[in-house]
PDB file of N, CA and C in Angstrom:
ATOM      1  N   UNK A   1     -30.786  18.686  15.680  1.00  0.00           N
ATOM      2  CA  UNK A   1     -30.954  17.259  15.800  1.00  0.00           C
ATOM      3  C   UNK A   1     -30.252  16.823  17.071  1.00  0.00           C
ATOM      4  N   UNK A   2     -30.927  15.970  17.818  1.00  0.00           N
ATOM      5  CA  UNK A   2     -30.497  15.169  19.443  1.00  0.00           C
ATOM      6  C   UNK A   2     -29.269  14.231  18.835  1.00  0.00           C
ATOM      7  N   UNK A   3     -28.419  14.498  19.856  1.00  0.00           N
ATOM      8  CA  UNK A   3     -27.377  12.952  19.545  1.00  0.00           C
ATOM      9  C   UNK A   3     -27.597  12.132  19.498  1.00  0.00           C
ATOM     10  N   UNK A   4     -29.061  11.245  19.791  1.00  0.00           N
ATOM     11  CA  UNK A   4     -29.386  10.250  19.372  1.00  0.00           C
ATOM     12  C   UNK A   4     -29.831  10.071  18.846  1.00  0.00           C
ATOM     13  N   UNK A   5     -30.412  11.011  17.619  1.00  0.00           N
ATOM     14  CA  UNK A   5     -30.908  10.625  16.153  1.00  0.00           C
ATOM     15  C   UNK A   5     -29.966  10.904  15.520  1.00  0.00           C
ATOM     16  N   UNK A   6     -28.891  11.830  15.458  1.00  0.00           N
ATOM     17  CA  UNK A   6     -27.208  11.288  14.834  1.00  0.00           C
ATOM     18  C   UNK A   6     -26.719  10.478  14.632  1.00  0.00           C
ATOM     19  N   UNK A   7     -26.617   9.566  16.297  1.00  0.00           N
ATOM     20  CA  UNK A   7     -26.326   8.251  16.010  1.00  0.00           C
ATOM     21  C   UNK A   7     -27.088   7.338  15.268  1.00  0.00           C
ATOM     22  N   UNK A   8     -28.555   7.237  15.314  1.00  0.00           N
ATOM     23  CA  UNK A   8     -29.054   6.578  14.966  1.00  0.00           C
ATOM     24  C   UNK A   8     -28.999   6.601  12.904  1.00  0.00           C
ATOM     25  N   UNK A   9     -29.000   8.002  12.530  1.00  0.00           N
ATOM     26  CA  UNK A   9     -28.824   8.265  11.169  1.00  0.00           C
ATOM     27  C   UNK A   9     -27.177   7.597  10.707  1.00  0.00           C
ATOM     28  N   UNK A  10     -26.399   8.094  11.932  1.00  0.00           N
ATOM     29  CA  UNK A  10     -25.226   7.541  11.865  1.00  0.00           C
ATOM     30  C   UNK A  10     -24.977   5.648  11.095  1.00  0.00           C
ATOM     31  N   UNK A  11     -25.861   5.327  11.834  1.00  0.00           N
ATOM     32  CA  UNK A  11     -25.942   4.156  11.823  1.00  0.00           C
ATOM     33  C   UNK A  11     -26.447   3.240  10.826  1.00  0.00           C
ATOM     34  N   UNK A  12     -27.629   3.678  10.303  1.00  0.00           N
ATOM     35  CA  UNK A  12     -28.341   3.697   8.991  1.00  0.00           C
ATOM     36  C   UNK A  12     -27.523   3.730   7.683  1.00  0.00           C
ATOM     37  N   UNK A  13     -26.939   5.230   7.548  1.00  0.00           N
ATOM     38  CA  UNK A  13     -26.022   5.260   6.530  1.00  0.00           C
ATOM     39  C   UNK A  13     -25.037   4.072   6.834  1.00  0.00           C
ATOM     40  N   UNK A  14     -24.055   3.866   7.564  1.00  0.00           N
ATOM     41  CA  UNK A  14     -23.237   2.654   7.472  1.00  0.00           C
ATOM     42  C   UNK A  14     -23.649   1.318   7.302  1.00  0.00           C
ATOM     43  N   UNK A  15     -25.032   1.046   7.496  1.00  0.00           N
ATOM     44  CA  UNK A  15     -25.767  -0.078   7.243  1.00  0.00           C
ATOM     45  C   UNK A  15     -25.781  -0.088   5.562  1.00  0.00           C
ATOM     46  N   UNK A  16     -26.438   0.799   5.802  1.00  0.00           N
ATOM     47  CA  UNK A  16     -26.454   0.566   3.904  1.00  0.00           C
ATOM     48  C   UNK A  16     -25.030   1.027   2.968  1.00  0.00           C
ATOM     49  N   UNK A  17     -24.812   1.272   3.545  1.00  0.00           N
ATOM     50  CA  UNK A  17     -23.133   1.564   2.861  1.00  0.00           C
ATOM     51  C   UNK A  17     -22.452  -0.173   3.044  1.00  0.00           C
ATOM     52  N   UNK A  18     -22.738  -0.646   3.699  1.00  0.00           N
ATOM     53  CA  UNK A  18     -22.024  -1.850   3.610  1.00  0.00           C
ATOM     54  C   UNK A  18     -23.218  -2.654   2.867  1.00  0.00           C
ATOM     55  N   UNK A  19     -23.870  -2.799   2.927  1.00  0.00           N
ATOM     56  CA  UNK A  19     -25.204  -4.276   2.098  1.00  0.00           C
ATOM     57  C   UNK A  19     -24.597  -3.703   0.938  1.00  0.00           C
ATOM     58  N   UNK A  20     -24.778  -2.186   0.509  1.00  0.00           N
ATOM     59  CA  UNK A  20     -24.327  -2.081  -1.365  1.00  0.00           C
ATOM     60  C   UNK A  20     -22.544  -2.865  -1.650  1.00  0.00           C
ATOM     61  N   UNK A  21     -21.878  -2.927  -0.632  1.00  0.00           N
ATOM     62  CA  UNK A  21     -20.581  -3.512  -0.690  1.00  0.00           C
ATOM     63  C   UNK A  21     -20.439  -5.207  -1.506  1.00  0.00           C
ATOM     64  N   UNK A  22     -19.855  -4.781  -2.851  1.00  0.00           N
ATOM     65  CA  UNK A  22     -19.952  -6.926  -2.891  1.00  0.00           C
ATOM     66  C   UNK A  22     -18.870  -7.374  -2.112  1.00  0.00           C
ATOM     67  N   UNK A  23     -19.165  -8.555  -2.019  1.00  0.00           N
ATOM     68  CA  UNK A  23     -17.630  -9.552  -1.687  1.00  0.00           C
ATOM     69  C   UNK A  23     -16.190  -8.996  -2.551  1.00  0.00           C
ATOM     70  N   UNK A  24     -15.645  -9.629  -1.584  1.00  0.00           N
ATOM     71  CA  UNK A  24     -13.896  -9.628  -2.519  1.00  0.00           C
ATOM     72  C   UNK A  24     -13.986 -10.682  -3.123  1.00  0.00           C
ATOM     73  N   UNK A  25     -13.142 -10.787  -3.853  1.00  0.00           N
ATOM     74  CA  UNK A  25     -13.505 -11.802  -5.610  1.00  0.00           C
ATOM     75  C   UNK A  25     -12.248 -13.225  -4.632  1.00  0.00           C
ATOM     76  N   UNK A  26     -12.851 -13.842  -5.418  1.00  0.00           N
ATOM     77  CA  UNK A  26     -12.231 -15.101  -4.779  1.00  0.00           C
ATOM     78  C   UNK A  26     -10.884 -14.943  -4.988  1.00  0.00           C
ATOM     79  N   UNK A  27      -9.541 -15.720  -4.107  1.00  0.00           N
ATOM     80  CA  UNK A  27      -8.425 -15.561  -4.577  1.00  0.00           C
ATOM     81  C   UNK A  27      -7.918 -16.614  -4.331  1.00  0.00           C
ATOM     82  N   UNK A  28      -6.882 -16.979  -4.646  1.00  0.00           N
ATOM     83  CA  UNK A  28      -5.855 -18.287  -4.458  1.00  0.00           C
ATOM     84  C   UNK A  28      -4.372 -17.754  -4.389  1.00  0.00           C
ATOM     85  N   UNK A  29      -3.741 -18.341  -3.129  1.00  0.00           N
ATOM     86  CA  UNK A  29      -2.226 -17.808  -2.833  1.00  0.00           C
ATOM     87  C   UNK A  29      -1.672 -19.445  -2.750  1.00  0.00           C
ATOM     88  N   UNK A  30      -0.303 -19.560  -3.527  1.00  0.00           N
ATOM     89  CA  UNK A  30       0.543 -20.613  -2.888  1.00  0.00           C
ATOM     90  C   UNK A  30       2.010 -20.500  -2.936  1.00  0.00           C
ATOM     91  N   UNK A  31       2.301 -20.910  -1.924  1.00  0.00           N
ATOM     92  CA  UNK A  31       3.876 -20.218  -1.570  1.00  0.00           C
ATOM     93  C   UNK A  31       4.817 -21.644  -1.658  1.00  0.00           C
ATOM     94  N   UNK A  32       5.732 -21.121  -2.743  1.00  0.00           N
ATOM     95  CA  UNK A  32       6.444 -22.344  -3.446  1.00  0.00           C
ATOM     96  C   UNK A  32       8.107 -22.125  -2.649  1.00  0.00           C
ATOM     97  N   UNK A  33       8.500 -23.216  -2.825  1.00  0.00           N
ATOM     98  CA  UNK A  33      10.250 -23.422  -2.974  1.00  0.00           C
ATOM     99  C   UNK A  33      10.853 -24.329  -3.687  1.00  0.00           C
ATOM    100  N   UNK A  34      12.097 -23.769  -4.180  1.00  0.00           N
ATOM    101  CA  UNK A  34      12.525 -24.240  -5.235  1.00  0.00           C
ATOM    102  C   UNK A  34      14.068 -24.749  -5.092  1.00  0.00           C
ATOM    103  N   UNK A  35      14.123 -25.957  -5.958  1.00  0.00           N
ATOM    104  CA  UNK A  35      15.517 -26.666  -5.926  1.00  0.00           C
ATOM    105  C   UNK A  35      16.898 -25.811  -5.833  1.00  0.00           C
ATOM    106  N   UNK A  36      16.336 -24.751  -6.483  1.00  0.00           N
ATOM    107  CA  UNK A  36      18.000 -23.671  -6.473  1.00  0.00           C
ATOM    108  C   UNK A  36      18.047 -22.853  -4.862  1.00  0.00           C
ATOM    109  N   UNK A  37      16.988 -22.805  -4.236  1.00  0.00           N
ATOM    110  CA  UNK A  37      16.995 -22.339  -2.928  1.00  0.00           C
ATOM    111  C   UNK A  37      16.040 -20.921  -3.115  1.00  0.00           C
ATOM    112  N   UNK A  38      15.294 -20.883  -4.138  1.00  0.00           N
ATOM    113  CA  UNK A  38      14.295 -20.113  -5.000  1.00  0.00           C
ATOM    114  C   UNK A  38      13.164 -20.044  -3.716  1.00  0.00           C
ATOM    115  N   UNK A  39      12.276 -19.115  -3.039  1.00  0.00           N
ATOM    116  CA  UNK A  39      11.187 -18.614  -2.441  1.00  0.00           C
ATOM    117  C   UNK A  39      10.305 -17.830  -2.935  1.00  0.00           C
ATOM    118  N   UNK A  40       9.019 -18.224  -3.602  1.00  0.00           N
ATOM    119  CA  UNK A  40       8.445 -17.092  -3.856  1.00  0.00           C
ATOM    120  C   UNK A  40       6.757 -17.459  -3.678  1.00  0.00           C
ATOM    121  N   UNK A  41       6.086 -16.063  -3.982  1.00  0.00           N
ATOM    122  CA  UNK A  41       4.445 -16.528  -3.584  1.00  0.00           C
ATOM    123  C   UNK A  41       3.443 -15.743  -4.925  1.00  0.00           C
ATOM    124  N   UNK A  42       2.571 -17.049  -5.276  1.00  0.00           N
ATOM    125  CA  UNK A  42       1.946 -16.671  -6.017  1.00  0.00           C
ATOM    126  C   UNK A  42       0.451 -16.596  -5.925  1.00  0.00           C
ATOM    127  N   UNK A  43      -0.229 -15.754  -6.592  1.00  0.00           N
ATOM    128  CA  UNK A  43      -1.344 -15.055  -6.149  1.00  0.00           C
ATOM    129  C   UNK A  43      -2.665 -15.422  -7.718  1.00  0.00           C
ATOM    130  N   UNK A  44      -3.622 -15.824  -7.221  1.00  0.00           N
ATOM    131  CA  UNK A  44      -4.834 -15.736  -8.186  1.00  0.00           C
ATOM    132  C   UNK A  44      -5.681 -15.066  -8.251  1.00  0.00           C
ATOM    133  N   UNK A  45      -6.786 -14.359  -8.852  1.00  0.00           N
ATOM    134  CA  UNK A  45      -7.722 -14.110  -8.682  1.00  0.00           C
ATOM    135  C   UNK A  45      -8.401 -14.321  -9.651  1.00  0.00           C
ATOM    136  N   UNK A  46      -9.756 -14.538  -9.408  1.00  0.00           N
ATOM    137  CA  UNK A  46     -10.872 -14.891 -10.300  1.00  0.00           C
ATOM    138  C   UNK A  46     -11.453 -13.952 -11.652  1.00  0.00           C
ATOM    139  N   UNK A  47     -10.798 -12.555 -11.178  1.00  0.00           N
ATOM    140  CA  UNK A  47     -11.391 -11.734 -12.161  1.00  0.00           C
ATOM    141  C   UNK A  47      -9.891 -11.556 -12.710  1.00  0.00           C
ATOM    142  N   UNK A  48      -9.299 -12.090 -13.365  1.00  0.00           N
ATOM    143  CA  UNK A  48      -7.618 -11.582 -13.563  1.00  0.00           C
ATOM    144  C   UNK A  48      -6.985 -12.844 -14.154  1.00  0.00           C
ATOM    145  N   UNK A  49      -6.477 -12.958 -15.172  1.00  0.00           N
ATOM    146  CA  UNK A  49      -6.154 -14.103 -16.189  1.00  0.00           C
ATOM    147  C   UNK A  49      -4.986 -14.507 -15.738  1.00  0.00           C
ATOM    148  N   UNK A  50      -3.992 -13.404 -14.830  1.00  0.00           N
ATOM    149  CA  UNK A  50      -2.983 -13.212 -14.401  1.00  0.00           C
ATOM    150  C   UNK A  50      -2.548 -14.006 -13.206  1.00  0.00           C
ATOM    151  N   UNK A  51      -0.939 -13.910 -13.153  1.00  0.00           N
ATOM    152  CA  UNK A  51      -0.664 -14.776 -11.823  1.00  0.00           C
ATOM    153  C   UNK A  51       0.134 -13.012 -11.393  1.00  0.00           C
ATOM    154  N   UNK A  52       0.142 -13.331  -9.967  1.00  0.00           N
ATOM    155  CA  UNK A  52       0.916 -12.249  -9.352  1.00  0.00           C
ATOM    156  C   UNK A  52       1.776 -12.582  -8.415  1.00  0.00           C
ATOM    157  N   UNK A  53       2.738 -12.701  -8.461  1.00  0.00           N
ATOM    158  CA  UNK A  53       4.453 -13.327  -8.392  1.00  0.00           C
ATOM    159  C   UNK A  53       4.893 -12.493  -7.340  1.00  0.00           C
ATOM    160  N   UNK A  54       5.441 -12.729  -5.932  1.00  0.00           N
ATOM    161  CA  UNK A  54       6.619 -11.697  -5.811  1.00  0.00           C
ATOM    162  C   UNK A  54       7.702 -12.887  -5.114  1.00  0.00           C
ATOM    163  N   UNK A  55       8.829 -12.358  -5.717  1.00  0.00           N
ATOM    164  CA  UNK A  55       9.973 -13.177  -5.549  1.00  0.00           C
ATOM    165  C   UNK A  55      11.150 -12.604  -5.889  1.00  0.00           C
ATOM    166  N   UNK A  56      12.423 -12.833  -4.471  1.00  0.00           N
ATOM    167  CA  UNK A  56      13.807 -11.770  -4.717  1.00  0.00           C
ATOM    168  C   UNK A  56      12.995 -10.324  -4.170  1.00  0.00           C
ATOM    169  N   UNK A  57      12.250 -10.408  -3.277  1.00  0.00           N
ATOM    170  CA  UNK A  57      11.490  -8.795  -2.731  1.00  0.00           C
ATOM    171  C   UNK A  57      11.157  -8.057  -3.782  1.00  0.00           C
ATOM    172  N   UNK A  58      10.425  -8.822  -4.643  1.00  0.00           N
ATOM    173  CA  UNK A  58       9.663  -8.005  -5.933  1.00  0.00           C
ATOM    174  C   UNK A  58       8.310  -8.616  -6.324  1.00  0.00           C
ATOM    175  N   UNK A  59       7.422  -7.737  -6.393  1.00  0.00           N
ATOM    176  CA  UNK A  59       6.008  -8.105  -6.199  1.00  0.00           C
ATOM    177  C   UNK A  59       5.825  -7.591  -7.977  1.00  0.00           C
ATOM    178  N   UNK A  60       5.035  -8.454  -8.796  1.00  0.00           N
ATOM    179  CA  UNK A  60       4.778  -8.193 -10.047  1.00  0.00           C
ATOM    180  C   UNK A  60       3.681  -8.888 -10.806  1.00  0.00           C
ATOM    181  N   UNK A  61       3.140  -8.578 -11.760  1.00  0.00           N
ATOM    182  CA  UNK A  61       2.098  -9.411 -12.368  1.00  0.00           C
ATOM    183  C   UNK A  61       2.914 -10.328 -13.593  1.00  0.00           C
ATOM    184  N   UNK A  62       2.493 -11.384 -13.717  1.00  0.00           N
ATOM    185  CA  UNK A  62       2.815 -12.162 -15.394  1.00  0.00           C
ATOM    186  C   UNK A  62       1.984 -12.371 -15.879  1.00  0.00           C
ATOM    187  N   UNK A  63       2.207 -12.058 -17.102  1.00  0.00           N
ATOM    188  CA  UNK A  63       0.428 -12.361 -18.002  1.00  0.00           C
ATOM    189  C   UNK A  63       0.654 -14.195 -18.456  1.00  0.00           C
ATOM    190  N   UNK A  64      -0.561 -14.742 -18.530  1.00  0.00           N
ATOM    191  CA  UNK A  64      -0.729 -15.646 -18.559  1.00  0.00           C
ATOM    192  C   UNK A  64      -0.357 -15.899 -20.392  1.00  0.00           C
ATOM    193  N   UNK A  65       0.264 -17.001 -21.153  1.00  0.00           N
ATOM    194  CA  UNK A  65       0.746 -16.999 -22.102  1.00  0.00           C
ATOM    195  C   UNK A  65       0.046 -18.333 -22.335  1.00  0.00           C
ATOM    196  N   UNK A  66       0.214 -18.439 -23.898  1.00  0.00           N
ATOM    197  CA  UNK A  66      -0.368 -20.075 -24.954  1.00  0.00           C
ATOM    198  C   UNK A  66       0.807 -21.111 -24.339  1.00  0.00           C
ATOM    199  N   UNK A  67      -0.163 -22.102 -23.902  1.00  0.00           N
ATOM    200  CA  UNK A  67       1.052 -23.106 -23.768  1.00  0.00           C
ATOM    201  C   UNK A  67      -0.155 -24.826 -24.295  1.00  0.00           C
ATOM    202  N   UNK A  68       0.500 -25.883 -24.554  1.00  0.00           N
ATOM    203  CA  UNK A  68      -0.821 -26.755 -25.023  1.00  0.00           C
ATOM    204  C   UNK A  68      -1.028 -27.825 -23.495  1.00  0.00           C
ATOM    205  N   UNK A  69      -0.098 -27.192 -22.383  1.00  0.00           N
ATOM    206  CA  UNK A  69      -0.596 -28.490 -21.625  1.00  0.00           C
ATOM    207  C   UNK A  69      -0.512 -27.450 -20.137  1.00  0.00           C
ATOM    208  N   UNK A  70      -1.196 -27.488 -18.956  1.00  0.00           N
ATOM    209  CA  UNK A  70      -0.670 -26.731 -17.835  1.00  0.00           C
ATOM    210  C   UNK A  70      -1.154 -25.747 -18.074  1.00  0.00           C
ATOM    211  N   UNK A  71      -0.299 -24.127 -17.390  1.00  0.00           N
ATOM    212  CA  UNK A  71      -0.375 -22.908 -17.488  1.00  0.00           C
ATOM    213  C   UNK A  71       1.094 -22.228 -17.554  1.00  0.00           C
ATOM    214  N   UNK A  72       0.801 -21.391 -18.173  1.00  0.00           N
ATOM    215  CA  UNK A  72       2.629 -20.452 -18.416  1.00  0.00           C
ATOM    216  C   UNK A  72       1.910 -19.310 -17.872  1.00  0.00           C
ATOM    217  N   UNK A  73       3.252 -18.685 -17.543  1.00  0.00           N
ATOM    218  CA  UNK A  73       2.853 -17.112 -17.461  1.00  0.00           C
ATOM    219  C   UNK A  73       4.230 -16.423 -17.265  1.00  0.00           C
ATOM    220  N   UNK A  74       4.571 -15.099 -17.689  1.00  0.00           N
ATOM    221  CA  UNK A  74       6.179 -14.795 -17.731  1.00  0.00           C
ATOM    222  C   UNK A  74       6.147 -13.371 -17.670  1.00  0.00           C
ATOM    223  N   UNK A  75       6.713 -12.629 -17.648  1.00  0.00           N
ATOM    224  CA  UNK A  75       6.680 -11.210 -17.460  1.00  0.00           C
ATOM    225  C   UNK A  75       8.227 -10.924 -16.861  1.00  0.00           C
ATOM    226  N   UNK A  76       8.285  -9.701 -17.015  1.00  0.00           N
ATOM    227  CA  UNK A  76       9.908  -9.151 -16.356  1.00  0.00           C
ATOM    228  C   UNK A  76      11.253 -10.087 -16.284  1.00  0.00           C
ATOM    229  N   UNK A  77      11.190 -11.031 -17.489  1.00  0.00           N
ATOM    230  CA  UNK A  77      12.335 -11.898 -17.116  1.00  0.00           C
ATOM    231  C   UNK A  77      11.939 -13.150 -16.254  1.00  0.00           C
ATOM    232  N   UNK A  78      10.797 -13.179 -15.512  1.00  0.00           N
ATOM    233  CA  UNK A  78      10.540 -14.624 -15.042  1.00  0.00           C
ATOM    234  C   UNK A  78       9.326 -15.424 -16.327  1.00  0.00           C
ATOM    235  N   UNK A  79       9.262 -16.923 -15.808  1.00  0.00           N
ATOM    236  CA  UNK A  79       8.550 -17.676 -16.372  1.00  0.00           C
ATOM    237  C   UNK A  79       8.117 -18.545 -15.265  1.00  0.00           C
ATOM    238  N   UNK A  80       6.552 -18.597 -15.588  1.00  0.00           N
ATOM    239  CA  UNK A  80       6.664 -19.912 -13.953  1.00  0.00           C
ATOM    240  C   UNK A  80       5.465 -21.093 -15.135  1.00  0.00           C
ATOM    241  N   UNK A  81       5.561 -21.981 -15.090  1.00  0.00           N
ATOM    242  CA  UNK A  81       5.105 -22.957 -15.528  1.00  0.00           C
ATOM    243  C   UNK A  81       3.911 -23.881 -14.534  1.00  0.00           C
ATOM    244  N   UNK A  82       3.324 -24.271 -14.447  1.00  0.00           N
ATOM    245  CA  UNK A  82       2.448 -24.642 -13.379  1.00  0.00           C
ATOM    246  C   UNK A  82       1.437 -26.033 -14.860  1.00  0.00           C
ATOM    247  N   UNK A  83       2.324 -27.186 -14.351  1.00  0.00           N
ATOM    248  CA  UNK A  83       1.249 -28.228 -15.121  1.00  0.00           C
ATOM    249  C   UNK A  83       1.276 -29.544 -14.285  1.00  0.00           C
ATOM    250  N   UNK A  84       0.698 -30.286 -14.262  1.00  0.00           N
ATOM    251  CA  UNK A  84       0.394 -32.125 -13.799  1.00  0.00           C
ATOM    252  C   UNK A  84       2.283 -32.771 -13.541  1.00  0.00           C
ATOM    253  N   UNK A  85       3.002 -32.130 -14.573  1.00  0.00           N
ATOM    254  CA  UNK A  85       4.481 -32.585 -13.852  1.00  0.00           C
ATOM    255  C   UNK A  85       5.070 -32.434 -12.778  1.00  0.00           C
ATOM    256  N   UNK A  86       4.356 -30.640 -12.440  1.00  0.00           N
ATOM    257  CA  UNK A  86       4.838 -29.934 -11.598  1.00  0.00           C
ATOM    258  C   UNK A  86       5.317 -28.626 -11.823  1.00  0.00           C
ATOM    259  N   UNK A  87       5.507 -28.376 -10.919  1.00  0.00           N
ATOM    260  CA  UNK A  87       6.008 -26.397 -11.488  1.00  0.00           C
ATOM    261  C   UNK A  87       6.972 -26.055 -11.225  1.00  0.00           C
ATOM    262  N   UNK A  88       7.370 -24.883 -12.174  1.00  0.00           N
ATOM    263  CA  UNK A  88       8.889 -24.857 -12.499  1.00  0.00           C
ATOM    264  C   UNK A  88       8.713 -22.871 -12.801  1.00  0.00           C
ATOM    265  N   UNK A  89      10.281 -22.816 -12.273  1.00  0.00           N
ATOM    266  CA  UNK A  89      10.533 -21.361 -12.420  1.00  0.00           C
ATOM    267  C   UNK A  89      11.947 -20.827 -13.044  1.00  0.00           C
ATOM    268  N   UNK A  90      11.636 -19.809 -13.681  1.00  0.00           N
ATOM    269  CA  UNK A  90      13.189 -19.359 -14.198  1.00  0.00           C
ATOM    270  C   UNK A  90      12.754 -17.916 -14.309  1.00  0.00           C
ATOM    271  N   UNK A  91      14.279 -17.359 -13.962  1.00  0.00           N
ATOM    272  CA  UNK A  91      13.952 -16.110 -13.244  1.00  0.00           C
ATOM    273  C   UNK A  91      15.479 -15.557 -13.344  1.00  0.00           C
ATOM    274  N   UNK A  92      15.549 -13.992 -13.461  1.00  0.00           N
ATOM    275  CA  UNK A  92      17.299 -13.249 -13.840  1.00  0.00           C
ATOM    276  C   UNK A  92      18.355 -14.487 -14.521  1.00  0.00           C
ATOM    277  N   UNK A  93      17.362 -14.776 -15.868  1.00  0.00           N
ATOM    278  CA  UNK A  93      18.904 -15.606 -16.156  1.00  0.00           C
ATOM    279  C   UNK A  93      19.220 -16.953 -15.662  1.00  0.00           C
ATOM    280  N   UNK A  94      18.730 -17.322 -14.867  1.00  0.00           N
ATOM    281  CA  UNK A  94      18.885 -18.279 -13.908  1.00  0.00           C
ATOM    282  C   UNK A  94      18.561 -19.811 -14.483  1.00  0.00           C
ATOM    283  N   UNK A  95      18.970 -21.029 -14.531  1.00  0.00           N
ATOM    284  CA  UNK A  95      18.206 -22.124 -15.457  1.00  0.00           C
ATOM    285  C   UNK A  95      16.894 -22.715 -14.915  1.00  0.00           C
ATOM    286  N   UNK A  96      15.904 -23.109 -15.245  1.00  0.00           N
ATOM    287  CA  UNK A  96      14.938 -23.463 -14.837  1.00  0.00           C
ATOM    288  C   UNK A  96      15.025 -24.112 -13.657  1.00  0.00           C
ATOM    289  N   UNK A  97      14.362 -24.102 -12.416  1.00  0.00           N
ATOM    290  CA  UNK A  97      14.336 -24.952 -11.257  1.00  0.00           C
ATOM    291  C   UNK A  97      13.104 -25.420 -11.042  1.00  0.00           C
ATOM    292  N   UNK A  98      12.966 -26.838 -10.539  1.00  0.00           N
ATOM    293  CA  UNK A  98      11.907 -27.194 -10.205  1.00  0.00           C
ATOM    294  C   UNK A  98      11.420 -26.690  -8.813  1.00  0.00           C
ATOM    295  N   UNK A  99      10.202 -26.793  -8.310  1.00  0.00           N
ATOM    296  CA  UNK A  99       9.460 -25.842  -7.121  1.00  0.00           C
ATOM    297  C   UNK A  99       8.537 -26.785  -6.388  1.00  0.00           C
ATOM    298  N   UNK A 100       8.333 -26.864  -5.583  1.00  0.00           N
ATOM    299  CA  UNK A 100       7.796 -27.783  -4.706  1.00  0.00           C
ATOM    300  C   UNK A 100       7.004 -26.656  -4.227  1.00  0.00           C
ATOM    301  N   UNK A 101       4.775 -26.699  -3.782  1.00  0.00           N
ATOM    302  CA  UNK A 101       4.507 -25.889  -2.675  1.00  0.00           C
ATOM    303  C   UNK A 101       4.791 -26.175  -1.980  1.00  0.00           C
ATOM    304  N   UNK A 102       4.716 -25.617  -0.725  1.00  0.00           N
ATOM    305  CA  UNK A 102       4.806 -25.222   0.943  1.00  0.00           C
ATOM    306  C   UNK A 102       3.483 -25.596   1.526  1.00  0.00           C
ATOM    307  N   UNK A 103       3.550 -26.801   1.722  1.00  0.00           N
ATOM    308  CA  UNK A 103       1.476 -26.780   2.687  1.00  0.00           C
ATOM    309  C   UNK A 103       1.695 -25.929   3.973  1.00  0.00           C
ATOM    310  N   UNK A 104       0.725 -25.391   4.234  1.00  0.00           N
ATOM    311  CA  UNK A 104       0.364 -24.381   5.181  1.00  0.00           C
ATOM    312  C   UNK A 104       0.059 -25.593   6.368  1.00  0.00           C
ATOM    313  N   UNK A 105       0.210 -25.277   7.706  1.00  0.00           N
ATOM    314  CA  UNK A 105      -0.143 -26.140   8.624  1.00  0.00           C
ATOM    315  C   UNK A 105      -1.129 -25.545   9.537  1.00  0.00           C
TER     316      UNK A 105
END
């Protein structure tokens, strides 16, 4: 086979190797701070019930928990709360702090 039907086969296969490719699933990131001097960033995704937390240089999932108003979610000792009051975190022990996002500019 000529190098330019290599390339050209070359080329083909990567064509269709990408059209069979779906999208990445939608996501949502928002990066909070908090009254105790608290930094952390939280992560959504559409296929995943879950929030994904990393905060204190620790990246982790919390499963999303029953709550009747908002959203909870807690795992490893944190809790992050996310409702219409506002959102709130508690984390190693620590007493709940309120969290303000960070708008991106």
């Amino acid at each position: 086979m000529g190098r330019h039907k290599a390339i050209i086969l070359a080329v083909a296969i990567l064509a269709g190797g990408t059209a069979s490719m779906r999208p990445a699933a939608a996501q949502t990131f928002q990066n909070y701070h908090c009254a105790d001097g608290t930094n952390f960033i939280v992560g959504f995704y559409d296929y995943d019930k879950r929030a994904f937390v990393q905060i204190d240089g620790t990246s982790l999932p919390l499963k999303k928990r029953v709550t009747l108003s908002g959203a909870r979610y807690s795992g490893a000792g944190i809790t992050l709360k996310i409702g219409k009051g506002g959102t709130t975190v508690q984390h190693l022990k620590r007493p709940v702090t309120a969290c303000e996002p960070i708008q991106r500019s």
